[in-house]
N, C-alpha and C. Protein backbone atom coordinates (compact mmCIF):
# COMPACT_ATOMS: atom_id res chain seq x y z
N UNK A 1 89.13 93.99 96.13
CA UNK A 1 88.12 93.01 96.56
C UNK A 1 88.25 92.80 98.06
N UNK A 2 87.39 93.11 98.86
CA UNK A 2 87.01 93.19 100.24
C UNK A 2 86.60 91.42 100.26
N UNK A 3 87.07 91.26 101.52
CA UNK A 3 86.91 89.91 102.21
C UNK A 3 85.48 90.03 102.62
N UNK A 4 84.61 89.02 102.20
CA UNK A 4 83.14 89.44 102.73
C UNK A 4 82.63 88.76 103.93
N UNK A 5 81.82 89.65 104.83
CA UNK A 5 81.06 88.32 106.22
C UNK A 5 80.50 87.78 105.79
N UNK A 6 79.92 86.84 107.31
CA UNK A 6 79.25 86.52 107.39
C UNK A 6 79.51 84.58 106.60
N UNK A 7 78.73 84.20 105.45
CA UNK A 7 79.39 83.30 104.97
C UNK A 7 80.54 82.74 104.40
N UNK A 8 81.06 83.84 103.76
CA UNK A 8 82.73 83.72 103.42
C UNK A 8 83.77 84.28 104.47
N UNK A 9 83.12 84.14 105.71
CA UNK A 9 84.41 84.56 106.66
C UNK A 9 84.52 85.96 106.77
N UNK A 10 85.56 86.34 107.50
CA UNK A 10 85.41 87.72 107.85
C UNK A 10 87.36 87.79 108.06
N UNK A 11 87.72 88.66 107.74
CA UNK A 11 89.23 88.76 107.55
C UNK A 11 90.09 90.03 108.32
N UNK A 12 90.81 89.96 109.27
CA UNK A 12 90.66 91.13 110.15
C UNK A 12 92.79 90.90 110.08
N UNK A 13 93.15 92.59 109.87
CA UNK A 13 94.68 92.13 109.78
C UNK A 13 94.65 93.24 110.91
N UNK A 14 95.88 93.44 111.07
CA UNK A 14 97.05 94.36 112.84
C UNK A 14 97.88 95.11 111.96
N UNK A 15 98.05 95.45 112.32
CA UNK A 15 99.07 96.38 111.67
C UNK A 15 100.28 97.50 112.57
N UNK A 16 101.15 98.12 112.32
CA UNK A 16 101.74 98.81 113.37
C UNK A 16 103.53 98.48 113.10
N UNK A 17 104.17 99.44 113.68
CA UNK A 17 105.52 99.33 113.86
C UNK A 17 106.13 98.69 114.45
N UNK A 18 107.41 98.43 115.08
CA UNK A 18 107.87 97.64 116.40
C UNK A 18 107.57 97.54 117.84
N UNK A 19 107.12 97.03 118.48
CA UNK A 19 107.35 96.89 119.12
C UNK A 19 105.07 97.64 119.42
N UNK A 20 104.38 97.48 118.72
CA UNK A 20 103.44 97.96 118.78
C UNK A 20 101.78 97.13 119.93
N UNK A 21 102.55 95.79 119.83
CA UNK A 21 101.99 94.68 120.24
C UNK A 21 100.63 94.13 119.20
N UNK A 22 101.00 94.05 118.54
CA UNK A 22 100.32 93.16 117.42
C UNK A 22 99.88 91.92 117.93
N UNK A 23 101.22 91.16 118.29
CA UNK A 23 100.99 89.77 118.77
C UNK A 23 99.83 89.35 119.85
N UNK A 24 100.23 90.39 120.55
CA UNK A 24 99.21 89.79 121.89
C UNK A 24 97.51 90.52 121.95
N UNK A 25 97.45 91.88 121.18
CA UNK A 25 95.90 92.11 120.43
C UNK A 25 95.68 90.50 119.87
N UNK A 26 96.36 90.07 118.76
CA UNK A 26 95.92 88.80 117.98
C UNK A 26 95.40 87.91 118.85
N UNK A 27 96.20 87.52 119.58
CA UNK A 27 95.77 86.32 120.77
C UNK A 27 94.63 86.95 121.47
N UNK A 28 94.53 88.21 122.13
CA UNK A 28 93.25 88.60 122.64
C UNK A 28 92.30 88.41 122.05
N UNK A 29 92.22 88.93 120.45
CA UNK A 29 90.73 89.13 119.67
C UNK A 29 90.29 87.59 119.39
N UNK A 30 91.18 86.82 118.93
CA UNK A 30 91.43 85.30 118.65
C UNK A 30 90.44 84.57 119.75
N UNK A 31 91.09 84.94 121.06
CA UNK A 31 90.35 83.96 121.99
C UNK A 31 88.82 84.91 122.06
N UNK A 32 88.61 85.91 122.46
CA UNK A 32 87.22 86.40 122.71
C UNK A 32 86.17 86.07 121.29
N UNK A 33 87.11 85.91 119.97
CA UNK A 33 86.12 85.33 119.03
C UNK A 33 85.63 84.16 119.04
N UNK A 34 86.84 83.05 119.56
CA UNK A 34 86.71 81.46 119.54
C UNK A 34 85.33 82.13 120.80
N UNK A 35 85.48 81.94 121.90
CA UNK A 35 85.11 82.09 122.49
C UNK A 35 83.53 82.44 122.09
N UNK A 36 82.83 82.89 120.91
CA UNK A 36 81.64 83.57 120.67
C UNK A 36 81.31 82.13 119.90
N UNK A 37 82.08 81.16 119.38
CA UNK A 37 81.77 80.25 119.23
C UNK A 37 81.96 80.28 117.09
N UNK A 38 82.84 81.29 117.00
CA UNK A 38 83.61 81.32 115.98
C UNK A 38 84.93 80.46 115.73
N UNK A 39 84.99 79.95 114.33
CA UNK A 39 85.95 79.43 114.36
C UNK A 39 87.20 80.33 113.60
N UNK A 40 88.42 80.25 114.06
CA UNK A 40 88.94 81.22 114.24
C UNK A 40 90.66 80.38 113.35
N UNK A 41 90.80 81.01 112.42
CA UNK A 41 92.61 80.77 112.17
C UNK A 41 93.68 82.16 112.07
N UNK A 42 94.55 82.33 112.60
CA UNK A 42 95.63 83.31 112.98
C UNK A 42 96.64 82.69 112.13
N UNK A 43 97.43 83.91 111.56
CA UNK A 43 98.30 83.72 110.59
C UNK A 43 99.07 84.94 111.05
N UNK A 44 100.36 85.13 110.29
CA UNK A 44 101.20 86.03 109.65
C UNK A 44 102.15 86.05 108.92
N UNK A 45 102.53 87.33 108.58
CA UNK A 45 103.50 87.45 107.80
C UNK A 45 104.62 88.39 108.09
N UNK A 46 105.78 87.62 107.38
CA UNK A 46 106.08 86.87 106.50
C UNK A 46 106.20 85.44 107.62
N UNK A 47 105.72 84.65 107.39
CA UNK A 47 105.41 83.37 107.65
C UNK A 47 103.55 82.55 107.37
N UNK A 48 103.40 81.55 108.28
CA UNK A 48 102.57 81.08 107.75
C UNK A 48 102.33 79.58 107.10
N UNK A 49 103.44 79.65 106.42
CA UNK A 49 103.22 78.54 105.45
C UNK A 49 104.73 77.91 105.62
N UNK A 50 105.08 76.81 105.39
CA UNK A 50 106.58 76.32 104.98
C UNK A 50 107.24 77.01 104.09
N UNK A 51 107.07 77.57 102.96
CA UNK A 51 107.65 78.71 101.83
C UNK A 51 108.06 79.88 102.66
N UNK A 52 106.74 80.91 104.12
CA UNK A 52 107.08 81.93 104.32
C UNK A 52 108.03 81.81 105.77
N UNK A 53 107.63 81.09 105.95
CA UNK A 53 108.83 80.64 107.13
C UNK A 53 110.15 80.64 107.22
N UNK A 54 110.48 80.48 105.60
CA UNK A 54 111.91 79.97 105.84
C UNK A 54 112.17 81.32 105.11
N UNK A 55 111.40 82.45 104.03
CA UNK A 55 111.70 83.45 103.74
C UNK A 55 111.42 84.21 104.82
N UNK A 56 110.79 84.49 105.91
CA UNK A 56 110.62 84.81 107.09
C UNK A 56 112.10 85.10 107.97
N UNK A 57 112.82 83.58 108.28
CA UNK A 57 114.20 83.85 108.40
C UNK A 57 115.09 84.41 107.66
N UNK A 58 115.37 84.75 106.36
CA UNK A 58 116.17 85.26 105.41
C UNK A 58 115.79 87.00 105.86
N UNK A 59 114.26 87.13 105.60
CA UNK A 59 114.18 88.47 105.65
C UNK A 59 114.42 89.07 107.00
N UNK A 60 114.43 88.83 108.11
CA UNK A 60 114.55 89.23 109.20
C UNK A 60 115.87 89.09 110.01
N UNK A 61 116.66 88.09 109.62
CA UNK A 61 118.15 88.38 109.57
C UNK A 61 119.15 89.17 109.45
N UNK A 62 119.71 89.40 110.96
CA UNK A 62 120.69 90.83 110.50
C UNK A 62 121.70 90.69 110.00
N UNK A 63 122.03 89.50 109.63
CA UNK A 63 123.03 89.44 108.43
C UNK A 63 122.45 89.63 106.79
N UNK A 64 121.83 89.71 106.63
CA UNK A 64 120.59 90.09 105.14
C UNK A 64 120.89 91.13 104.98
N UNK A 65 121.20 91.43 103.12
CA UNK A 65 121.10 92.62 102.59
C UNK A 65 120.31 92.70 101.44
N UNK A 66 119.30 93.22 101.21
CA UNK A 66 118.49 93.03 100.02
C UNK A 66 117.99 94.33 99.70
N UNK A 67 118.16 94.99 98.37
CA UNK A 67 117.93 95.62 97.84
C UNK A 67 116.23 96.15 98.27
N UNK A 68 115.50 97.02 98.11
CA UNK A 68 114.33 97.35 98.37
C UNK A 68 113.64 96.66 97.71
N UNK A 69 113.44 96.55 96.44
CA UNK A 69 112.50 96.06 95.23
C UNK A 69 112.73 94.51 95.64
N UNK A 70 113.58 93.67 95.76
CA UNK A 70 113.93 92.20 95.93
C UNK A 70 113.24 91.99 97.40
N UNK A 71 113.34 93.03 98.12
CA UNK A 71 113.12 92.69 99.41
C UNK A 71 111.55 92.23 99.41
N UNK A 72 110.97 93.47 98.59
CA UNK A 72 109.65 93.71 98.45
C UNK A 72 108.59 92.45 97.95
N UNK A 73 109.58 92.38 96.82
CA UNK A 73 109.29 90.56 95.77
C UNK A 73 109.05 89.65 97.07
N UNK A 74 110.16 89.53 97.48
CA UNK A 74 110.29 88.41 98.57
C UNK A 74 108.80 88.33 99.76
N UNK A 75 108.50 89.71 100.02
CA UNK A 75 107.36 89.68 101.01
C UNK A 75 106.10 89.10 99.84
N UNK A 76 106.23 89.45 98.86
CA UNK A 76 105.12 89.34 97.51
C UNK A 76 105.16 88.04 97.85
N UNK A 77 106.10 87.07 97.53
CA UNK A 77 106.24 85.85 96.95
C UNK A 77 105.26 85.07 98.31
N UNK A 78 106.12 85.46 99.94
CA UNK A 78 105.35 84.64 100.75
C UNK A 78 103.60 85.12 101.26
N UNK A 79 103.73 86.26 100.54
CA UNK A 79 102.15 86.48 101.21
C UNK A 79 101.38 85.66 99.71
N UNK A 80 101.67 85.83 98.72
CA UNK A 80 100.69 85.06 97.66
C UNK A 80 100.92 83.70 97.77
N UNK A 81 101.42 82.63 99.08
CA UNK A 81 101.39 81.35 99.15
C UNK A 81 100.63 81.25 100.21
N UNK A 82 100.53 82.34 101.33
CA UNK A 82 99.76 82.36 102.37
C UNK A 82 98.01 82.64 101.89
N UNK A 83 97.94 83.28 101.28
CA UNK A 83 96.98 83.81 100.41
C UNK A 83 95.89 82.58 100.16
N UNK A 84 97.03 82.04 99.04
CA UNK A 84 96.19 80.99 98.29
C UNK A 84 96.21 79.68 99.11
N UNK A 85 97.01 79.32 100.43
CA UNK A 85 97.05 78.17 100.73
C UNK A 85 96.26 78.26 102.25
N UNK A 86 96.24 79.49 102.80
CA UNK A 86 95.79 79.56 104.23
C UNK A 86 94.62 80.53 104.29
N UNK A 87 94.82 81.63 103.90
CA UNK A 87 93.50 82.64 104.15
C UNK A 87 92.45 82.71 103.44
N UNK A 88 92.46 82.27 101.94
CA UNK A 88 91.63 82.36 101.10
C UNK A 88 90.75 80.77 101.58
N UNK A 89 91.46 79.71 101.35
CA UNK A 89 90.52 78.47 101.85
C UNK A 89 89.72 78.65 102.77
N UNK A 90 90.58 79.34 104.43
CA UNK A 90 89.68 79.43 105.27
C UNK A 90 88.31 80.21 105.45
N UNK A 91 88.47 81.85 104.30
CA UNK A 91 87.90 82.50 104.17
C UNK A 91 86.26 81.79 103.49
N UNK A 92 86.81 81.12 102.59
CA UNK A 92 85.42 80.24 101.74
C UNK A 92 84.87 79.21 102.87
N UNK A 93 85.59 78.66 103.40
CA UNK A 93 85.06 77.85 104.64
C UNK A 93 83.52 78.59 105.95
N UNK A 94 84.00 79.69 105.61
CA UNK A 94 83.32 80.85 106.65
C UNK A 94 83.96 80.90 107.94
N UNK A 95 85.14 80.33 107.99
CA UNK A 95 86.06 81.06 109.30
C UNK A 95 86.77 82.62 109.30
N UNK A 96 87.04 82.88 110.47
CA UNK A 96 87.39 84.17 111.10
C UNK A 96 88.41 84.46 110.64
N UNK A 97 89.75 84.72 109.79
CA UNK A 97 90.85 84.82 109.71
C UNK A 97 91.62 86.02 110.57
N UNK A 98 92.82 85.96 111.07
CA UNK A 98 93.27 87.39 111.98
C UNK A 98 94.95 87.00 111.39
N UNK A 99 95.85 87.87 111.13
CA UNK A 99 96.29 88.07 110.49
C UNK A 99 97.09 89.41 110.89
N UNK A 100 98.50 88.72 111.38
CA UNK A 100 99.59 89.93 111.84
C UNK A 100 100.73 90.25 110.72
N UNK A 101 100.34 91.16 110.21
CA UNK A 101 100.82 91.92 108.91
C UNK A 101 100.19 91.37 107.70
N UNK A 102 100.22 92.41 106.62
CA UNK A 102 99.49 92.04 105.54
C UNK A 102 99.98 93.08 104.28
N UNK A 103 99.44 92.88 103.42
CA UNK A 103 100.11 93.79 102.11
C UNK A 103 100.55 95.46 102.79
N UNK A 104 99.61 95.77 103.78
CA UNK A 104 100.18 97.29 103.51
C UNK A 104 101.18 97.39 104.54
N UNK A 105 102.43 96.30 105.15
CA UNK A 105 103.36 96.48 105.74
C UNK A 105 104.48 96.86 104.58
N UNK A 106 104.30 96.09 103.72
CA UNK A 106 105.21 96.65 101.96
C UNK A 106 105.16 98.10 102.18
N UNK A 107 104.03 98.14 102.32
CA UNK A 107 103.37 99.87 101.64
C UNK A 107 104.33 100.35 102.45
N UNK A 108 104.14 100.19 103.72
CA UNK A 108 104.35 101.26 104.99
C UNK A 108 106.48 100.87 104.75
N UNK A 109 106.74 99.70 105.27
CA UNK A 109 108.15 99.05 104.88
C UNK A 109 108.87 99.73 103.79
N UNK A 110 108.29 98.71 102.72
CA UNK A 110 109.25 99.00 101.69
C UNK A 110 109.32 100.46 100.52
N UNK A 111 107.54 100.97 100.94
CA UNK A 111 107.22 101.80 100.10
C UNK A 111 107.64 103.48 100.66
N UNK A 112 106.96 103.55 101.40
CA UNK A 112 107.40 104.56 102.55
C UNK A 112 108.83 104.98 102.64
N UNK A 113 109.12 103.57 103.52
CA UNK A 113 110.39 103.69 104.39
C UNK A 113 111.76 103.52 103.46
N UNK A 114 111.24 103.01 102.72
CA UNK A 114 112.66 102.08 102.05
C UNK A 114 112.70 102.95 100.50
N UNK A 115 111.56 103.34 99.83
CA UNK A 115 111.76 104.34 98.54
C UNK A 115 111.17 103.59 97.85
N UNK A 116 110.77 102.46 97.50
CA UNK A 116 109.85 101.85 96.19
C UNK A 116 108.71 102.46 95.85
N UNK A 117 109.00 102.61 94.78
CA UNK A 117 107.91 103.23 94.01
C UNK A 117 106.26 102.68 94.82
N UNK A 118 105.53 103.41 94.92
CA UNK A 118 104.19 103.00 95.46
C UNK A 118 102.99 102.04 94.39
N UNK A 119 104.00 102.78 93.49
CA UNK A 119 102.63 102.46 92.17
C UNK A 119 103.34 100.66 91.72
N UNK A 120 104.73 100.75 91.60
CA UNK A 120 105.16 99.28 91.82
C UNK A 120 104.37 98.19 92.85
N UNK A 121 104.50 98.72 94.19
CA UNK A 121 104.34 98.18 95.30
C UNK A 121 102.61 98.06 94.96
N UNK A 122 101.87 98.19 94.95
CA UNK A 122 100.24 97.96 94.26
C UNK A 122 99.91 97.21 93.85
N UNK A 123 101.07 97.22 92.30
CA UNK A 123 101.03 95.91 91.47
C UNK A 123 101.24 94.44 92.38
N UNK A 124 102.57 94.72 92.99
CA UNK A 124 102.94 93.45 93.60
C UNK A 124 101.78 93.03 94.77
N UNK A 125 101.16 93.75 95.32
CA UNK A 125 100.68 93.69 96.23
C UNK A 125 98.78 93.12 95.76
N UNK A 126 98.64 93.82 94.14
CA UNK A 126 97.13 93.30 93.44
C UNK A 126 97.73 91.79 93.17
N UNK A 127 98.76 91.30 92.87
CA UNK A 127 99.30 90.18 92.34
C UNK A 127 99.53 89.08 92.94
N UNK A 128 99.62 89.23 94.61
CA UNK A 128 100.41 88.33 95.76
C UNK A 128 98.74 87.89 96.29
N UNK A 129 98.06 89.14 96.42
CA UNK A 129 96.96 88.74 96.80
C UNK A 129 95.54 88.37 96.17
N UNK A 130 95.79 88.35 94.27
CA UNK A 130 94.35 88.16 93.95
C UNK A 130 93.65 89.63 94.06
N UNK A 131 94.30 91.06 94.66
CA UNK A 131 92.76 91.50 95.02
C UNK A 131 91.96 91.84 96.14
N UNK A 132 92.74 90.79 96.54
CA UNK A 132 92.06 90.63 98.29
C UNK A 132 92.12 91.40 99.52
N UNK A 133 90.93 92.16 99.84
CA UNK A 133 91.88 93.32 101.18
C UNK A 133 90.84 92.56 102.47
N UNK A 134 91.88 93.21 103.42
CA UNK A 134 90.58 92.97 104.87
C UNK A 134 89.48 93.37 104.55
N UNK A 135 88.51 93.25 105.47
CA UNK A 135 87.57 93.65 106.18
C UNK A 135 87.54 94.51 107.45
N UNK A 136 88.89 94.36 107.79
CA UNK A 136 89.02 95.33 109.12
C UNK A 136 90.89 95.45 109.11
N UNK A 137 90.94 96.55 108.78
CA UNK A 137 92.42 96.32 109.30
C UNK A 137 93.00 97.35 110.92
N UNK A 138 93.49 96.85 111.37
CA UNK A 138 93.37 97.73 112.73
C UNK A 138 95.38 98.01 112.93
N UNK A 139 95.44 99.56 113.27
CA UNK A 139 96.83 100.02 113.37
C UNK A 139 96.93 100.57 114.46
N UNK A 140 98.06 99.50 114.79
CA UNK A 140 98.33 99.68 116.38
C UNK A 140 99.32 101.01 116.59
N UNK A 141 99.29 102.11 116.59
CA UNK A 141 100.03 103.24 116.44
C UNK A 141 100.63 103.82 117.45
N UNK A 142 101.65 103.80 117.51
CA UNK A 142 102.79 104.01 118.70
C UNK A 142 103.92 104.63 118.38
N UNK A 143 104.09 105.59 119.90
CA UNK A 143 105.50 106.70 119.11
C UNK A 143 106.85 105.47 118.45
N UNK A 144 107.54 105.98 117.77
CA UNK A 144 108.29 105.27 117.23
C UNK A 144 109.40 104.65 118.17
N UNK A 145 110.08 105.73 118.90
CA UNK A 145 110.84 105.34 120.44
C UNK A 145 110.45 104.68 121.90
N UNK A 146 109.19 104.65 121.76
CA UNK A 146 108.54 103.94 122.57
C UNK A 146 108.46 102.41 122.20
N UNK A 147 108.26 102.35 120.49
CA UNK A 147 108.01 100.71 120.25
C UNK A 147 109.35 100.13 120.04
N UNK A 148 110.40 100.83 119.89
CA UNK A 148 111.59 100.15 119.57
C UNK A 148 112.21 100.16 121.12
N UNK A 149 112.12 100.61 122.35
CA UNK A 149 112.43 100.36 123.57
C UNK A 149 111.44 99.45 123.57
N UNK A 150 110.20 98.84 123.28
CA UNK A 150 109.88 97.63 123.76
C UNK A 150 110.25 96.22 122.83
N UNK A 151 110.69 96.59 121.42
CA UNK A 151 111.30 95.51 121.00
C UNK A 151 112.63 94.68 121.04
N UNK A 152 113.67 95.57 121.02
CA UNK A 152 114.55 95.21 121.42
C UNK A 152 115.81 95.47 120.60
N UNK A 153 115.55 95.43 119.46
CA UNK A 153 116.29 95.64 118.11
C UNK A 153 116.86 94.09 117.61
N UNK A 154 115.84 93.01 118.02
CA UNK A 154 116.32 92.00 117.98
C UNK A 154 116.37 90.95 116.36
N UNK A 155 115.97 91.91 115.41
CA UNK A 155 115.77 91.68 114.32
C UNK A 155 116.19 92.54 112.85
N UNK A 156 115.90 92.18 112.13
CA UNK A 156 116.72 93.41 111.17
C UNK A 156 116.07 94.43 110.37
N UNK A 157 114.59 94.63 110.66
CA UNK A 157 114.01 95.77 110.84
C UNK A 157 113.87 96.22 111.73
N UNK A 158 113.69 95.58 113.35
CA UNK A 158 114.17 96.74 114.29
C UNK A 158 115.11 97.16 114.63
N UNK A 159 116.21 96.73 113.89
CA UNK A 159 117.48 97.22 114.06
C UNK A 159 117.75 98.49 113.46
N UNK A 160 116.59 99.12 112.40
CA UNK A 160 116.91 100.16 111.75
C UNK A 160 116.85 101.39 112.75
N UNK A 161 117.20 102.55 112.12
CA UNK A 161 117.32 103.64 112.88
C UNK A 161 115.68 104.41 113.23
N UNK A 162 115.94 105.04 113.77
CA UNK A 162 114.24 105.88 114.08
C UNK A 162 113.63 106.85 113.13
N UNK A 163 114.82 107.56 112.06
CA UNK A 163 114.43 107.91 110.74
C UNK A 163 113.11 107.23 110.14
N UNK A 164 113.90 105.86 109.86
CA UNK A 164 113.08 105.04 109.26
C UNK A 164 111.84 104.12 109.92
N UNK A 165 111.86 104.02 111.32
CA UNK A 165 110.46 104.12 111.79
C UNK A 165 109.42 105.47 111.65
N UNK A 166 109.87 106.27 111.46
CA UNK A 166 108.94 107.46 111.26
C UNK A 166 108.21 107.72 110.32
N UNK A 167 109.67 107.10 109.34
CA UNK A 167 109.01 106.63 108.02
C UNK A 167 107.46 106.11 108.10
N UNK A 168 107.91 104.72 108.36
CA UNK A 168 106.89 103.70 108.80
C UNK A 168 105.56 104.24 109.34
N UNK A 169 106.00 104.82 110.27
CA UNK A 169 104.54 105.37 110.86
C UNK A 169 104.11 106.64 110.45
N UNK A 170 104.68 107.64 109.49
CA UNK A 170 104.02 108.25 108.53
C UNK A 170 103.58 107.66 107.78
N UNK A 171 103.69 106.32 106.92
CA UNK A 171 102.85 105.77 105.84
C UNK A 171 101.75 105.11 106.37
N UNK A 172 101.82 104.15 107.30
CA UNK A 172 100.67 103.81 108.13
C UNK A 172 99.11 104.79 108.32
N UNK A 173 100.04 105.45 108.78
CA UNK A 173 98.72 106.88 108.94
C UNK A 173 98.26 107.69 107.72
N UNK A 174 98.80 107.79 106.86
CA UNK A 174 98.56 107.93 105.86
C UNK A 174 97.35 107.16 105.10
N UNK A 175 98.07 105.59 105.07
CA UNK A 175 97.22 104.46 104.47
C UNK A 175 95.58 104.92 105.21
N UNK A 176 95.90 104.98 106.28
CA UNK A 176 94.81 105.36 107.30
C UNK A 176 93.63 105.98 107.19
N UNK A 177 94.31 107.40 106.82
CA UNK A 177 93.19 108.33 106.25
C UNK A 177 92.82 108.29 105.36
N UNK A 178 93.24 107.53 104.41
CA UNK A 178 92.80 107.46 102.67
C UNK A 178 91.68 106.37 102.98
N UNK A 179 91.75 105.59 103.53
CA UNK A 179 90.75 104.54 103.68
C UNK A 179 89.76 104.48 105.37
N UNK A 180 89.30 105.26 105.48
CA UNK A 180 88.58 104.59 107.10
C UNK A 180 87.59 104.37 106.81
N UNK A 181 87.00 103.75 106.06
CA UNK A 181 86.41 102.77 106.10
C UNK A 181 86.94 101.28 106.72
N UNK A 182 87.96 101.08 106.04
CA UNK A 182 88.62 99.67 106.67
C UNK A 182 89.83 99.85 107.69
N UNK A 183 90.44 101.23 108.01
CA UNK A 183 90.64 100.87 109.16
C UNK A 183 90.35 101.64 110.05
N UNK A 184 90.84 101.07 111.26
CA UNK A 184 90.69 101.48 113.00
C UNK A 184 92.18 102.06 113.48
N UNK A 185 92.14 103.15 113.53
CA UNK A 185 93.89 102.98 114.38
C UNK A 185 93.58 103.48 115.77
N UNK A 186 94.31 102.58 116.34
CA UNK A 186 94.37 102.64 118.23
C UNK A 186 95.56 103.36 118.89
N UNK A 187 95.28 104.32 119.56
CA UNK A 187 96.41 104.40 120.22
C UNK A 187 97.03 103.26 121.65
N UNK A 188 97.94 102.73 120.28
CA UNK A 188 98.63 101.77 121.29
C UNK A 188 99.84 102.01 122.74
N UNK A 189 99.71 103.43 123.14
CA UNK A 189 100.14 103.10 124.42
C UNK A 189 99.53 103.09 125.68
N UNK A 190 97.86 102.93 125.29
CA UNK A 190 97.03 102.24 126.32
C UNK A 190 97.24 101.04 126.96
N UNK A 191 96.28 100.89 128.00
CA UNK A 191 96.15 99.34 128.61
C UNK A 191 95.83 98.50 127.36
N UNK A 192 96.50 97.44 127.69
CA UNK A 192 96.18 96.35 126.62
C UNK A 192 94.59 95.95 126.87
N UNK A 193 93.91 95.69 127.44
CA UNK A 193 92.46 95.66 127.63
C UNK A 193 91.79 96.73 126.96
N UNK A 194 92.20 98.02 127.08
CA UNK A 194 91.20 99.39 126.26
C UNK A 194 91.69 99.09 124.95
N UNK A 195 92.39 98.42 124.37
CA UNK A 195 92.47 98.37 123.21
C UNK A 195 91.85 97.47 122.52
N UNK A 196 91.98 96.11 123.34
CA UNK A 196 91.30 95.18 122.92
C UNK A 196 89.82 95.88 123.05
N UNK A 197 89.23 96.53 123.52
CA UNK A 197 87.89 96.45 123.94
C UNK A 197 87.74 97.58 122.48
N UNK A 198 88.41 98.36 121.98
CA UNK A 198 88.45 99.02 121.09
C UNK A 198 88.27 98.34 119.88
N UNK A 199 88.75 97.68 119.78
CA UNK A 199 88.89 95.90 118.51
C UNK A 199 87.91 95.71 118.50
N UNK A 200 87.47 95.18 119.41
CA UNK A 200 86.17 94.24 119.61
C UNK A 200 84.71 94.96 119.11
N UNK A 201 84.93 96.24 119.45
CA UNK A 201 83.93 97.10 119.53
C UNK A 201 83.67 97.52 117.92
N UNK A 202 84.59 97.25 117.30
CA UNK A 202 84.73 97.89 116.01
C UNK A 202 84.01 96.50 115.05
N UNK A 203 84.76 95.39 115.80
CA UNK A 203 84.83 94.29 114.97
C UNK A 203 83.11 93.27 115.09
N UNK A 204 82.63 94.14 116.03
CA UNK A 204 81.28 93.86 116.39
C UNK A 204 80.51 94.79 115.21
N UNK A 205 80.48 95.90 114.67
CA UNK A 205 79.92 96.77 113.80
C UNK A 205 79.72 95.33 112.71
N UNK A 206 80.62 94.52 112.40
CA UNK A 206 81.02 93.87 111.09
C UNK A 206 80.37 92.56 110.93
N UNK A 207 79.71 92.02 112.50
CA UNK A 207 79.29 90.94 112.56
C UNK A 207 77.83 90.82 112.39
């Protein structure tokens, strides 16, 4: 189930590896939408809500060890509170939702990178969300050594090795081609402006 325009909002997620700049696309597309005189709510995950916040810290902790499948649950658990308490309301409201990570970071994360079954990861992922996919998902795609020299390793997925970013960004691209319809992937080691203008340009087709 596709997030629909127009009156039920329009639902746009980021996507990408470390260090890909997710964050600051969000804030770009965010303000040039407010700006059109849209009303606009930004989220992510794992956070969001008081529930994903505090699983947010657990999971990203480099003292954390969690099995793949538990790990996976855990992203399940906080995106189906974000879901039902933040994106879906706003979505019926007819606001903009934008949204840094979303079910297919599992995919790419836990499914890909980490070995969980894919066909598992689906379920959890039809289950957390109702159903619910973007309307635009956009993948910020960047060599793998390039995004982890801009992150830092300051967390406990960028702390992993570059194996397992490759991982990552083989499943990404993957997800990619199976679906373009819903997404856009950018090459993110452009100017941050050509990318945004790349966003925009896409996210204008939708309006």
């Amino acid at each position: 189930m596709r997030a629909a325009c127009g009156l039920n909002g329009l639902f746009i997620t980021l996507e990408g590896g470390e260090g890909a700049g997710k964050s600051v696309q969000l804030d770009a597309l965010a303000a040039e939408l407010s700006g059109q005189g849209r009303n606009v709510v930004t989220t992510r995950e794992p956070g969001g809500t008081p529930l994903g916040d505090r699983l947010r810290e657990v999971l990203l902790d480099l003292d954390s060890e969690f099995d793949p499948l538990a790990e996976a649950m855990l992203f399940a658990a906080a995106r189906a509170e974000l879901v039902s308490t933040v994106i879906k309301p706003a979505l019926d409201r007819g606001d903009f939702v934008i949204c840094d990570r979303y079910s297919d970071s599992t995919v790419a994360y836990q499914g890909y990178a980490s070995g969980v079954d894919l066909m598992s990861i689906g379920q959890l992922n039809q289950i957390s969300t109702g159903g619910l996919l973007p309307d635009l998902t956009v993948l910020l795609d960047l060599p793998v050594e390039d995004g982890l020299q801009r992150s830092g390793g300051s967390d406990r997925f960028e702390s992993e090795d570059v194996a397992f970013h490759e991982r990552v960004r083989k499943g990404y691209l993957a997800l990619a081609e199976h679906d373009t319809e819903r997404w856009l992937v950018v090459d993110a080691t452009q100017e941050r402006i050509a990318i945004t203008s790349q966003i925009l340009e896409r996210v204008a087709t939708l309006l």
